[in-house]
PDB file of N, CA and C in Angstrom:
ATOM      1  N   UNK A   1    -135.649 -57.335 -15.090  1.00  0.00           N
ATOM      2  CA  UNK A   1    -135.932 -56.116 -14.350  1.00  0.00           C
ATOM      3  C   UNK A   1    -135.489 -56.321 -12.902  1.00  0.00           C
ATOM      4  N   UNK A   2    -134.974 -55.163 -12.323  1.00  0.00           N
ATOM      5  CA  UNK A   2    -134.258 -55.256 -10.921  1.00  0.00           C
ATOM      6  C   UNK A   2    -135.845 -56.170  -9.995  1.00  0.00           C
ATOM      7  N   UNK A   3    -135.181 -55.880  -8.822  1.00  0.00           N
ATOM      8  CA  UNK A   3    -136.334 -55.683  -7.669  1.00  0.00           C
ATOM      9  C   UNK A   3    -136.900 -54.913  -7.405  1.00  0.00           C
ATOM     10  N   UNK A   4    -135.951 -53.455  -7.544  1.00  0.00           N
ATOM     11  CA  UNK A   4    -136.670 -52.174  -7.332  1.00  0.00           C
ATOM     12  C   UNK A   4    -137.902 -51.803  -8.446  1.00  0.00           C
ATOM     13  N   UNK A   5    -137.195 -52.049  -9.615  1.00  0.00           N
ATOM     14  CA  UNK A   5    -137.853 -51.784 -10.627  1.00  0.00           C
ATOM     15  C   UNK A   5    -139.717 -52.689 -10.667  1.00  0.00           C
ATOM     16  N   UNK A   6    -139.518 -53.705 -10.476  1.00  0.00           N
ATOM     17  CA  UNK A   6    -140.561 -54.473 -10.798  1.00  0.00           C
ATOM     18  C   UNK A   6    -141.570 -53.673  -9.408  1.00  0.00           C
ATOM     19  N   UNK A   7    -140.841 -53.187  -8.233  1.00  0.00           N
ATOM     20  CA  UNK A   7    -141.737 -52.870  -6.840  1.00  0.00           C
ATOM     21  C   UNK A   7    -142.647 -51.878  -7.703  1.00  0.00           C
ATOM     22  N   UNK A   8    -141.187 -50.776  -7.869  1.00  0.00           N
ATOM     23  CA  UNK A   8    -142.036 -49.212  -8.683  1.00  0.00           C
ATOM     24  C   UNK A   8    -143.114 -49.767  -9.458  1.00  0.00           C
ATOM     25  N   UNK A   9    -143.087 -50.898 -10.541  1.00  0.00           N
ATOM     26  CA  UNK A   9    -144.189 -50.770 -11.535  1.00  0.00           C
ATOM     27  C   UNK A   9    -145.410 -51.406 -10.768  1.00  0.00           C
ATOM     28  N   UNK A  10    -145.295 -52.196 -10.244  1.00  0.00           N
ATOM     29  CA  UNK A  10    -146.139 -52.617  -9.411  1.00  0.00           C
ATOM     30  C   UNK A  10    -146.773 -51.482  -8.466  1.00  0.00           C
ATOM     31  N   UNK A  11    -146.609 -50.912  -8.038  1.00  0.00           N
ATOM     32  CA  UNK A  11    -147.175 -50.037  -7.648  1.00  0.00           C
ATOM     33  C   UNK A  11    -147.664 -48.798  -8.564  1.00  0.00           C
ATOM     34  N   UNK A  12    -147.155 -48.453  -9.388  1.00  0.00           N
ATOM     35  CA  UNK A  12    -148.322 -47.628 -10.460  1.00  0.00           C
ATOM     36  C   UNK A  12    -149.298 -48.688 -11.004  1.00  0.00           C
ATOM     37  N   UNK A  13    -149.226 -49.668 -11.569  1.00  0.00           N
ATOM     38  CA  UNK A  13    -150.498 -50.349 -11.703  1.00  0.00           C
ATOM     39  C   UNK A  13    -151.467 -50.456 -10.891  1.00  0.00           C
ATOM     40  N   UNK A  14    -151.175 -50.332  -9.353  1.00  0.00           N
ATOM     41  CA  UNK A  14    -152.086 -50.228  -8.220  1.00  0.00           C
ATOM     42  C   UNK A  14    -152.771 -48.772  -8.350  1.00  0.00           C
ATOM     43  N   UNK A  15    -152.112 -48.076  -8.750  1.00  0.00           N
ATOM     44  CA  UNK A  15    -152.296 -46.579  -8.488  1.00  0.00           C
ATOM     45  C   UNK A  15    -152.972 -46.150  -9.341  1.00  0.00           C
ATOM     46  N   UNK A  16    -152.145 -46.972 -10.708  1.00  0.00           N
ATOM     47  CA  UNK A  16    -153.882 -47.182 -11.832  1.00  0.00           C
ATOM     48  C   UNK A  16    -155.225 -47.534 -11.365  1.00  0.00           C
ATOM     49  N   UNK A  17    -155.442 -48.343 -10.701  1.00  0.00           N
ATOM     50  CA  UNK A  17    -156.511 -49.147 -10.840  1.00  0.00           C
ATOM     51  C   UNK A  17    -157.184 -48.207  -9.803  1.00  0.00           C
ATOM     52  N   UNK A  18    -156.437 -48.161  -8.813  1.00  0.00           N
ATOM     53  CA  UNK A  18    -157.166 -47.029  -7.942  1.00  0.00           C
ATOM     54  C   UNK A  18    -158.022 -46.038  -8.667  1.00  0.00           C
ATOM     55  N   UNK A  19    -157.050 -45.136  -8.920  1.00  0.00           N
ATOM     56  CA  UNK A  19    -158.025 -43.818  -9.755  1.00  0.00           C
ATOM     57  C   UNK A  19    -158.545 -43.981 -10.613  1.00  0.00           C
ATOM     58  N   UNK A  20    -159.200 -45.334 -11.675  1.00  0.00           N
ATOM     59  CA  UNK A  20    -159.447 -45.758 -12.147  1.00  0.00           C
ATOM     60  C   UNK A  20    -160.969 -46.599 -11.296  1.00  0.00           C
ATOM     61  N   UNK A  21    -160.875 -46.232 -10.301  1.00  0.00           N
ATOM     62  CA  UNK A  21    -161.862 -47.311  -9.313  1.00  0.00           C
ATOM     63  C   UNK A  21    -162.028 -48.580  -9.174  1.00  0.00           C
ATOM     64  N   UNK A  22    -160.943 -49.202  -9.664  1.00  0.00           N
ATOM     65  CA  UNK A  22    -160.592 -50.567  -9.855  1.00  0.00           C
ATOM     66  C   UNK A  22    -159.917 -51.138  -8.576  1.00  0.00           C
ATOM     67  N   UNK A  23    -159.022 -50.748  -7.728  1.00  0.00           N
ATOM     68  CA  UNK A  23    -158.869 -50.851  -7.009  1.00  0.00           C
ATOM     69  C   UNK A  23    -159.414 -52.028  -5.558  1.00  0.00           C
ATOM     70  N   UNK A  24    -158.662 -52.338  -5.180  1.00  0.00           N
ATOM     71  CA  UNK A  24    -159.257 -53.749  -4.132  1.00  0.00           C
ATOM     72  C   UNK A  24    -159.080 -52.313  -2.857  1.00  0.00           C
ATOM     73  N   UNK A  25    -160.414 -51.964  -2.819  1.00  0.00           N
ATOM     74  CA  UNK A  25    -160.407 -51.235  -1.565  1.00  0.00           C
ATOM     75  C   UNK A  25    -160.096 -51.608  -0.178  1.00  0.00           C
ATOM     76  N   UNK A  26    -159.758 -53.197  -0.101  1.00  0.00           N
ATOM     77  CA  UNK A  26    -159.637 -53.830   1.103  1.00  0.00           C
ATOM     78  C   UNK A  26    -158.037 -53.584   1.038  1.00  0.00           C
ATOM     79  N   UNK A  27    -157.702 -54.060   0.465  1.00  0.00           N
ATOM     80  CA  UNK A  27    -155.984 -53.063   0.345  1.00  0.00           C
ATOM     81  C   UNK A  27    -155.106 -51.392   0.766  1.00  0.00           C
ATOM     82  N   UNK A  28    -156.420 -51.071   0.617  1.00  0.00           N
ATOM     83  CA  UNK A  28    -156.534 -49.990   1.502  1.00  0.00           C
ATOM     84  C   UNK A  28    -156.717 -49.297   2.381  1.00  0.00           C
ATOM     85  N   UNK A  29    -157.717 -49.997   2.751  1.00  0.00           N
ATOM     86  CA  UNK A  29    -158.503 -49.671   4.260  1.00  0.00           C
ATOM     87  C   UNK A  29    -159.297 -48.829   4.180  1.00  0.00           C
ATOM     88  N   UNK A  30    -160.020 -48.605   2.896  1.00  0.00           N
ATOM     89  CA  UNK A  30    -161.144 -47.425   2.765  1.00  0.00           C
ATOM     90  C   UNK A  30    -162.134 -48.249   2.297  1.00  0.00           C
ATOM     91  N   UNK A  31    -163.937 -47.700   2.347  1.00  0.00           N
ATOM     92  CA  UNK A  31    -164.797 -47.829   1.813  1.00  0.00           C
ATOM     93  C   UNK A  31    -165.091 -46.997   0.785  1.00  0.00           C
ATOM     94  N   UNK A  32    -165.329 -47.134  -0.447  1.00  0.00           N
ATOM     95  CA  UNK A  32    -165.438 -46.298  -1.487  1.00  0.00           C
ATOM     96  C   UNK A  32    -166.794 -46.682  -1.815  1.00  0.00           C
ATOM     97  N   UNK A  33    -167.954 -46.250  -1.785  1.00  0.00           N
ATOM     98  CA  UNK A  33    -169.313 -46.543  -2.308  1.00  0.00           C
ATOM     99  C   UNK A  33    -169.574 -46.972  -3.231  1.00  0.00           C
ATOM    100  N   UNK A  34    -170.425 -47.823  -3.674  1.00  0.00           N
ATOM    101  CA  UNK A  34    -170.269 -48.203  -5.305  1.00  0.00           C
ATOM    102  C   UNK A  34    -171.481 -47.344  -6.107  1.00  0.00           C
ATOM    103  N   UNK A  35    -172.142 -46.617  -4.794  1.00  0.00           N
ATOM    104  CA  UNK A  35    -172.943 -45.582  -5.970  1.00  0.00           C
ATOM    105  C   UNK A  35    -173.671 -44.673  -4.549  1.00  0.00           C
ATOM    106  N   UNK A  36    -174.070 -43.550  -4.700  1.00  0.00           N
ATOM    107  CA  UNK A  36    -174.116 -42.477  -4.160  1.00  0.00           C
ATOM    108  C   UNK A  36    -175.548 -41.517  -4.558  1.00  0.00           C
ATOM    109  N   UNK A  37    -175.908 -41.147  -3.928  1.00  0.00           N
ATOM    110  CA  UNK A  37    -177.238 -40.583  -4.047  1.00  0.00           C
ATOM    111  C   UNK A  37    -177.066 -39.037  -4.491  1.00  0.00           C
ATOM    112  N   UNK A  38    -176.431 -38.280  -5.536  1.00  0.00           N
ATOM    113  CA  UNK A  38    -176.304 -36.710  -4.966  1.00  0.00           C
ATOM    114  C   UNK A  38    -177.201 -35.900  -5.190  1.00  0.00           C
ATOM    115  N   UNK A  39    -178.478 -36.249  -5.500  1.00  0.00           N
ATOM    116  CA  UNK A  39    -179.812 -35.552  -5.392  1.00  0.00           C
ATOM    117  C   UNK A  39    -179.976 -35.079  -3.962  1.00  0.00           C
ATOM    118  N   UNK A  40    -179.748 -36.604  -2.872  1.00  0.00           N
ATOM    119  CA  UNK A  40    -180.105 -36.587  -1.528  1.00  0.00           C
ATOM    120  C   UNK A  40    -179.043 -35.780  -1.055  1.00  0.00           C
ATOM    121  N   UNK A  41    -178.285 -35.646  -1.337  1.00  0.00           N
ATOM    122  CA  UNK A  41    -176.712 -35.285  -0.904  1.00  0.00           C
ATOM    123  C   UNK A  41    -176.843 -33.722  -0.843  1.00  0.00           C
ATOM    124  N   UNK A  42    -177.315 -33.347  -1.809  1.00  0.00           N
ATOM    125  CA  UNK A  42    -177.377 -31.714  -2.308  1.00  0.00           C
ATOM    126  C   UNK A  42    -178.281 -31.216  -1.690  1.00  0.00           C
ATOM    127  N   UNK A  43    -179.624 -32.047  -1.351  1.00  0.00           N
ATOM    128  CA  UNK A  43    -181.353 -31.566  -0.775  1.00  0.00           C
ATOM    129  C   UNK A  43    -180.833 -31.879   0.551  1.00  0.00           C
ATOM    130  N   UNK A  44    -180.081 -32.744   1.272  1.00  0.00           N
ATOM    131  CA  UNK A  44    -179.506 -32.582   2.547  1.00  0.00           C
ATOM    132  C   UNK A  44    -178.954 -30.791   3.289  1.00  0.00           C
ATOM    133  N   UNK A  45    -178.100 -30.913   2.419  1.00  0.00           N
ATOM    134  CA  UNK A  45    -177.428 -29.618   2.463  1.00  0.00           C
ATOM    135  C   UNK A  45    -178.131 -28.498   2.170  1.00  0.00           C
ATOM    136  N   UNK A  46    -179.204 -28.319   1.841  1.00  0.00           N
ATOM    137  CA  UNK A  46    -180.097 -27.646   0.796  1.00  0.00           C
ATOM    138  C   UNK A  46    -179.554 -26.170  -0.043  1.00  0.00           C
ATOM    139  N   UNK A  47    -178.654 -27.171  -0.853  1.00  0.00           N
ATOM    140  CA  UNK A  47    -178.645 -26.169  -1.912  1.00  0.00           C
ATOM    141  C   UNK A  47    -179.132 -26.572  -3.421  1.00  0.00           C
ATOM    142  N   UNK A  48    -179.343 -25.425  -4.249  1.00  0.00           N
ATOM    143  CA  UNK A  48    -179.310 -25.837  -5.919  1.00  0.00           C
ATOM    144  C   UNK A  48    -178.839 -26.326  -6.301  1.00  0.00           C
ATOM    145  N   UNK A  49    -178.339 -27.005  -7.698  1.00  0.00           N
ATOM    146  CA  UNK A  49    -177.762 -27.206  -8.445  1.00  0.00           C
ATOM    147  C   UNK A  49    -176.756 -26.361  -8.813  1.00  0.00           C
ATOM    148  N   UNK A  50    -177.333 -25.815  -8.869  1.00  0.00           N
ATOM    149  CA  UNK A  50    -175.705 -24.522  -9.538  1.00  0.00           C
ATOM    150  C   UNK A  50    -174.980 -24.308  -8.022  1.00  0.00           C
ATOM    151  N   UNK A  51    -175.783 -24.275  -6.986  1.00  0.00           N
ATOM    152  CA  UNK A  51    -174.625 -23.551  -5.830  1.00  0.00           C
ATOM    153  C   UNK A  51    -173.911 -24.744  -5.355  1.00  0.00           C
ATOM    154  N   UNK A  52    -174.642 -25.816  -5.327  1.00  0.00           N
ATOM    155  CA  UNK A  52    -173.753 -27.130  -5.159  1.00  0.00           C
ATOM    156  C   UNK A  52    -172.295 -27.235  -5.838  1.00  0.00           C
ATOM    157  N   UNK A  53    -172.557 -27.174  -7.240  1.00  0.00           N
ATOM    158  CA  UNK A  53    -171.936 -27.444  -8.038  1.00  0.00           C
ATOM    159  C   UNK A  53    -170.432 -26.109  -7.942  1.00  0.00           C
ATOM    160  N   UNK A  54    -170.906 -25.459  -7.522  1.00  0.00           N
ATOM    161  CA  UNK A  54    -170.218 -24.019  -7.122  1.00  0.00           C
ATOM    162  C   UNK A  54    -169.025 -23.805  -5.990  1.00  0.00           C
ATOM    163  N   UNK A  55    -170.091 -24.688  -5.087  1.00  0.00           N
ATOM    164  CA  UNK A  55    -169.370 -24.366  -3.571  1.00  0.00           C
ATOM    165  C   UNK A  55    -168.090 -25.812  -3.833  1.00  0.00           C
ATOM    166  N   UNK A  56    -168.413 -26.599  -4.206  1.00  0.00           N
ATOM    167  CA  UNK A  56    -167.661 -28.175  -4.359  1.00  0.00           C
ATOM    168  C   UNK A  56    -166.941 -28.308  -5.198  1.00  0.00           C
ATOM    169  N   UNK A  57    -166.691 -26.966  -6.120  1.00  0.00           N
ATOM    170  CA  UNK A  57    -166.006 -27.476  -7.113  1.00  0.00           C
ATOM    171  C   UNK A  57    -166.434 -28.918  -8.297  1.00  0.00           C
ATOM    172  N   UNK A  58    -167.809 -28.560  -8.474  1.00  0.00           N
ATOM    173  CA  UNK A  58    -168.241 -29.138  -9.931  1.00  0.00           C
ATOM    174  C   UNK A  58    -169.005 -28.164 -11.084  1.00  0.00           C
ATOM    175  N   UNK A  59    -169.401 -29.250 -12.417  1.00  0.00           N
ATOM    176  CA  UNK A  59    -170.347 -27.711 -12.961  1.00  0.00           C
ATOM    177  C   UNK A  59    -171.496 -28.392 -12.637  1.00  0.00           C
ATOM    178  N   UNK A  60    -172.290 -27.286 -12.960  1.00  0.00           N
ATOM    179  CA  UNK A  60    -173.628 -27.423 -13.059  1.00  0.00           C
ATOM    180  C   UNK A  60    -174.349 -28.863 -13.482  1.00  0.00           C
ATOM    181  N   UNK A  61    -173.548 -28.636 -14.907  1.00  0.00           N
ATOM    182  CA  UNK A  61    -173.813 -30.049 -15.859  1.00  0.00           C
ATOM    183  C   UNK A  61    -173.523 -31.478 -15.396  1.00  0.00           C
ATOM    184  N   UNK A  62    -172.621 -31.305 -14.431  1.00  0.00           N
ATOM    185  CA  UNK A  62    -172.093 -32.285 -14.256  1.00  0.00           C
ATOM    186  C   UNK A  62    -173.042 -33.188 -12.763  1.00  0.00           C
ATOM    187  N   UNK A  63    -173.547 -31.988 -12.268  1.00  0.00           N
ATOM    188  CA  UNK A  63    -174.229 -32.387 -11.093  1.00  0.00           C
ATOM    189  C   UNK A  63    -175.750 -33.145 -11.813  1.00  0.00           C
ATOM    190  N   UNK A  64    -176.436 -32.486 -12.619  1.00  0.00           N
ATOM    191  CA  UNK A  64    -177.483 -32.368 -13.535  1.00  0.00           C
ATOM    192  C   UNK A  64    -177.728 -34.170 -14.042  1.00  0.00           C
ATOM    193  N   UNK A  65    -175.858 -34.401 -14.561  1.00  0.00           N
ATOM    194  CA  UNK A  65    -175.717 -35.778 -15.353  1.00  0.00           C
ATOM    195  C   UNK A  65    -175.881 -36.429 -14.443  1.00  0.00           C
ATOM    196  N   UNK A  66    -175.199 -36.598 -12.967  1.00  0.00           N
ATOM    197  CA  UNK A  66    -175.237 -37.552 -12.087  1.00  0.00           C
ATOM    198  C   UNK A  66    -176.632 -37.645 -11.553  1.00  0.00           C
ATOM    199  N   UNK A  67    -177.702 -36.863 -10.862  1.00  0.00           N
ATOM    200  CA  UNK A  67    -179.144 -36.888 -10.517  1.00  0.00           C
ATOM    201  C   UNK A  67    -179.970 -37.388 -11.537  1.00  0.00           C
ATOM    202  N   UNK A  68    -179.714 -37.310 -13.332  1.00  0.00           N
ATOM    203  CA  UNK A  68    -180.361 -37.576 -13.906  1.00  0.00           C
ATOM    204  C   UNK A  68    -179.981 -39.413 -14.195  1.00  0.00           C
ATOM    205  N   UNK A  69    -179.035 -39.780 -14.312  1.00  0.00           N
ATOM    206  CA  UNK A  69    -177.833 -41.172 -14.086  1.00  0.00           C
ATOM    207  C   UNK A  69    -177.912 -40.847 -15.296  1.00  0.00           C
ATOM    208  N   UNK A  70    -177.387 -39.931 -15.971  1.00  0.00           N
ATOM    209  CA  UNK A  70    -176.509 -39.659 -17.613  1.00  0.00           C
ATOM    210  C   UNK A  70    -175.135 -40.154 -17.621  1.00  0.00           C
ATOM    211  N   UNK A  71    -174.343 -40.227 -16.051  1.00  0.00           N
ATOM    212  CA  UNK A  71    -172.920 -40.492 -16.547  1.00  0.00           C
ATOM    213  C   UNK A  71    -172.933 -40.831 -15.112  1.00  0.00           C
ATOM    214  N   UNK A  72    -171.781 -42.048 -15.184  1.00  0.00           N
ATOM    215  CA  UNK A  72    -171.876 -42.556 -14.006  1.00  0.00           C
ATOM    216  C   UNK A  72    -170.735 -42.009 -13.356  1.00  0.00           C
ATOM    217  N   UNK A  73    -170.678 -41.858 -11.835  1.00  0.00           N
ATOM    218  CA  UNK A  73    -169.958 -41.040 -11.238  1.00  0.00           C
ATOM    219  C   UNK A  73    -168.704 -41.647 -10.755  1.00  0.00           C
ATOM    220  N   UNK A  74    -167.447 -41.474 -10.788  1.00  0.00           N
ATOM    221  CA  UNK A  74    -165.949 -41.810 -10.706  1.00  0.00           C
ATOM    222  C   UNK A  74    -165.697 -42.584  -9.529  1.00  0.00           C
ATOM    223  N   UNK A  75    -164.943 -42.947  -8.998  1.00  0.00           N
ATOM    224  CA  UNK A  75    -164.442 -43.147  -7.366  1.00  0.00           C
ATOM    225  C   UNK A  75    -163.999 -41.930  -6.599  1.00  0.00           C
ATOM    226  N   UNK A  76    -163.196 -41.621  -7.504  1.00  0.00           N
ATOM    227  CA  UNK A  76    -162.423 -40.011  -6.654  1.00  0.00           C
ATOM    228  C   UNK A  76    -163.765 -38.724  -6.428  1.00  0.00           C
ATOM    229  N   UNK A  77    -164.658 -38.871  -7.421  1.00  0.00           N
ATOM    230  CA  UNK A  77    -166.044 -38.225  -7.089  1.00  0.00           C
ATOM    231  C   UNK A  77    -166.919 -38.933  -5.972  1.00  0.00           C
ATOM    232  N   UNK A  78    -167.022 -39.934  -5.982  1.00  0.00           N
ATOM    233  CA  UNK A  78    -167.645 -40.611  -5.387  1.00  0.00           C
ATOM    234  C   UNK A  78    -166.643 -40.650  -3.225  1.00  0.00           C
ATOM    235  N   UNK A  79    -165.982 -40.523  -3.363  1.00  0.00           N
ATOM    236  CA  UNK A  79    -165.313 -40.416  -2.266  1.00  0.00           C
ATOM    237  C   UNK A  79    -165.450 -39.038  -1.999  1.00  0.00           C
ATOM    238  N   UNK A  80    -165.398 -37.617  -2.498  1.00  0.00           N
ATOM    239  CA  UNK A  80    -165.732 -36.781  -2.224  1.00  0.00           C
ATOM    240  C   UNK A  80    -167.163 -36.107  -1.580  1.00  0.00           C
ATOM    241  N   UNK A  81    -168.246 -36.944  -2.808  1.00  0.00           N
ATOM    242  CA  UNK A  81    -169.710 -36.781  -2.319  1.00  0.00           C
ATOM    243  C   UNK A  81    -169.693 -37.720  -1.120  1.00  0.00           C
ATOM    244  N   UNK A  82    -168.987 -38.620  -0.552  1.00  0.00           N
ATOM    245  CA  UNK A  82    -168.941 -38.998   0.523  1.00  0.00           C
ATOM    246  C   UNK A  82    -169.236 -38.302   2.059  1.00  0.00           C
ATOM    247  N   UNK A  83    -167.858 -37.663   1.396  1.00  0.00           N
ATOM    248  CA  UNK A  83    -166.982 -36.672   2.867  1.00  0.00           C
ATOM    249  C   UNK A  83    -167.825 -35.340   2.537  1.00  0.00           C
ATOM    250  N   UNK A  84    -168.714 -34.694   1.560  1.00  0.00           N
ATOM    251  CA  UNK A  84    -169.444 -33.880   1.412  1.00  0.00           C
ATOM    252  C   UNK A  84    -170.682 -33.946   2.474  1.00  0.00           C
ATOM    253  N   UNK A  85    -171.050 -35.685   2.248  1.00  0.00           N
ATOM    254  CA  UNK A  85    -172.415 -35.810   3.144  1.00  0.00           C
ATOM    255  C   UNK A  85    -172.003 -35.917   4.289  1.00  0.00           C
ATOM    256  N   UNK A  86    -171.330 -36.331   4.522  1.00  0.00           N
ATOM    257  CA  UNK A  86    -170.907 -36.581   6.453  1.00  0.00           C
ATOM    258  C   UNK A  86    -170.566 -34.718   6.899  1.00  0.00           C
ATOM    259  N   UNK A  87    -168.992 -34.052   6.017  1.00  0.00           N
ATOM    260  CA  UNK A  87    -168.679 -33.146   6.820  1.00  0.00           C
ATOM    261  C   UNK A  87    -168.855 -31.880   5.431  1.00  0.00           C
ATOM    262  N   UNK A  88    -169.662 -31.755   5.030  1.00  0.00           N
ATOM    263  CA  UNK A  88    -169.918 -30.471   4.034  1.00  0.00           C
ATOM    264  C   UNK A  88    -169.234 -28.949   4.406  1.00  0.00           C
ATOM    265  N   UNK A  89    -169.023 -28.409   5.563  1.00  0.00           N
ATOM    266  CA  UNK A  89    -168.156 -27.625   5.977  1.00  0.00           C
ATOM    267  C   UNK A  89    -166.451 -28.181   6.532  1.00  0.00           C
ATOM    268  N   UNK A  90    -166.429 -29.200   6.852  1.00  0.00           N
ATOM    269  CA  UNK A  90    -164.839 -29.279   6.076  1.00  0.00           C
ATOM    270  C   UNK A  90    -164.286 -29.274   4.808  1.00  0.00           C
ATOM    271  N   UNK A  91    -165.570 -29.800   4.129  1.00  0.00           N
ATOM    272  CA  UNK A  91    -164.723 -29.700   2.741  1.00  0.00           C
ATOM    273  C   UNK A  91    -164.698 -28.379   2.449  1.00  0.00           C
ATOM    274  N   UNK A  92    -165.675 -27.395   2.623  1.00  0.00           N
ATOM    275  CA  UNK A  92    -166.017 -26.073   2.450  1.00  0.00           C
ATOM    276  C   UNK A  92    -164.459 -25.479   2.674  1.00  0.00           C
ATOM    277  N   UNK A  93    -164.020 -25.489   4.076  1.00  0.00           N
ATOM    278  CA  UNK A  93    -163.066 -25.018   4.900  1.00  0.00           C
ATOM    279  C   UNK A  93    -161.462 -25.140   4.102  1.00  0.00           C
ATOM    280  N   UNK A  94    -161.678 -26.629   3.604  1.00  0.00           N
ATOM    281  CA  UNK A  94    -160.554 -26.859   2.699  1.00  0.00           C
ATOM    282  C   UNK A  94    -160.059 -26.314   1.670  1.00  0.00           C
ATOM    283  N   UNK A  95    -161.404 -26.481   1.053  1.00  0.00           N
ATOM    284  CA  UNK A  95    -161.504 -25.622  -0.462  1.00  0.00           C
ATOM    285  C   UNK A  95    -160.922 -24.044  -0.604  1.00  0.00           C
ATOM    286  N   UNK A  96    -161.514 -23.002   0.767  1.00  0.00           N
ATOM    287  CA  UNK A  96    -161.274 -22.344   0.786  1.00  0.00           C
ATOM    288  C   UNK A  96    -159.809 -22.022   1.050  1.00  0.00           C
ATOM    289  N   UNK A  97    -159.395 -22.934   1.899  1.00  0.00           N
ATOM    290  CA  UNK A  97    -157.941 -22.553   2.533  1.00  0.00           C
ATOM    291  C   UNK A  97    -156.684 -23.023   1.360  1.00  0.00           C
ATOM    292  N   UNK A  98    -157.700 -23.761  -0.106  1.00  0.00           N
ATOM    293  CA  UNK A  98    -156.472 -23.893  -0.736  1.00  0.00           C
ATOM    294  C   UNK A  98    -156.427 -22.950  -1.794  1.00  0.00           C
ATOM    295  N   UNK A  99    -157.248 -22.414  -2.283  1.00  0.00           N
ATOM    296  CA  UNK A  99    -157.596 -21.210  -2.626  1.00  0.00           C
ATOM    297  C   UNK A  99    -157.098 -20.070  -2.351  1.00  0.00           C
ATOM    298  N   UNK A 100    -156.940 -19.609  -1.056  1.00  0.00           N
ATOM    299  CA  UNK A 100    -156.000 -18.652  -0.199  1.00  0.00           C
ATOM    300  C   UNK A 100    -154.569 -19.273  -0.740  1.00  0.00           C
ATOM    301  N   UNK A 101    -154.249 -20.234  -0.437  1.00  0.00           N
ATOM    302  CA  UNK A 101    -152.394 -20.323  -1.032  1.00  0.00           C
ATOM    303  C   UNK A 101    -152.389 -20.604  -2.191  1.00  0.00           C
TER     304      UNK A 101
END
């Protein structure tokens, strides 16, 4: 396999592991939580379940599984309920503006 070739695959295996949450986050330069509160997260913000799940782009069920620990929650979720708890109206702002295009 070239040089190029072996770079490219090498780097989707990274890209695997990433979205996969496997990932060496120190490689990155991010903190990714290894677990997340979104009971507190949602009663912060104070909304329901359903409007949470509404405004953020999840379902209902899905919010329901994570508060109850039925299913454990992703990285790429888990980085979101992140940036939810710190800036809940940027993500708001985002959501909306991608929505519009």
């Amino acid at each position: 396999m070239s040089k190029a070739g072996s770079r490219i695959l090498q780097g989707a295996r990274e890209a695997l592991s990433y979205a996969k949450g496997k990932a060496d986050n120190k490689k990155f330069g991010v903190h990714i939580p290894p677990e997340v509160d979104v009971k507190r997260i949602r009663q912060k913000i104070g909304l329901t379940q359903a409007k949470f799940a509404s405004r953020f782009g999840f379902s209902t069920g899905r919010i329901r599984d994570w508060e109850q620990g039925r299913h454990t929650i992703d990285a790429s979720s888990r980085v979101l309920l992140t940036v939810i708890e710190q800036e809940p109206e940027a993500v708001e702002r985002a959501l909306k503006k991608a929505k519009a295009a």
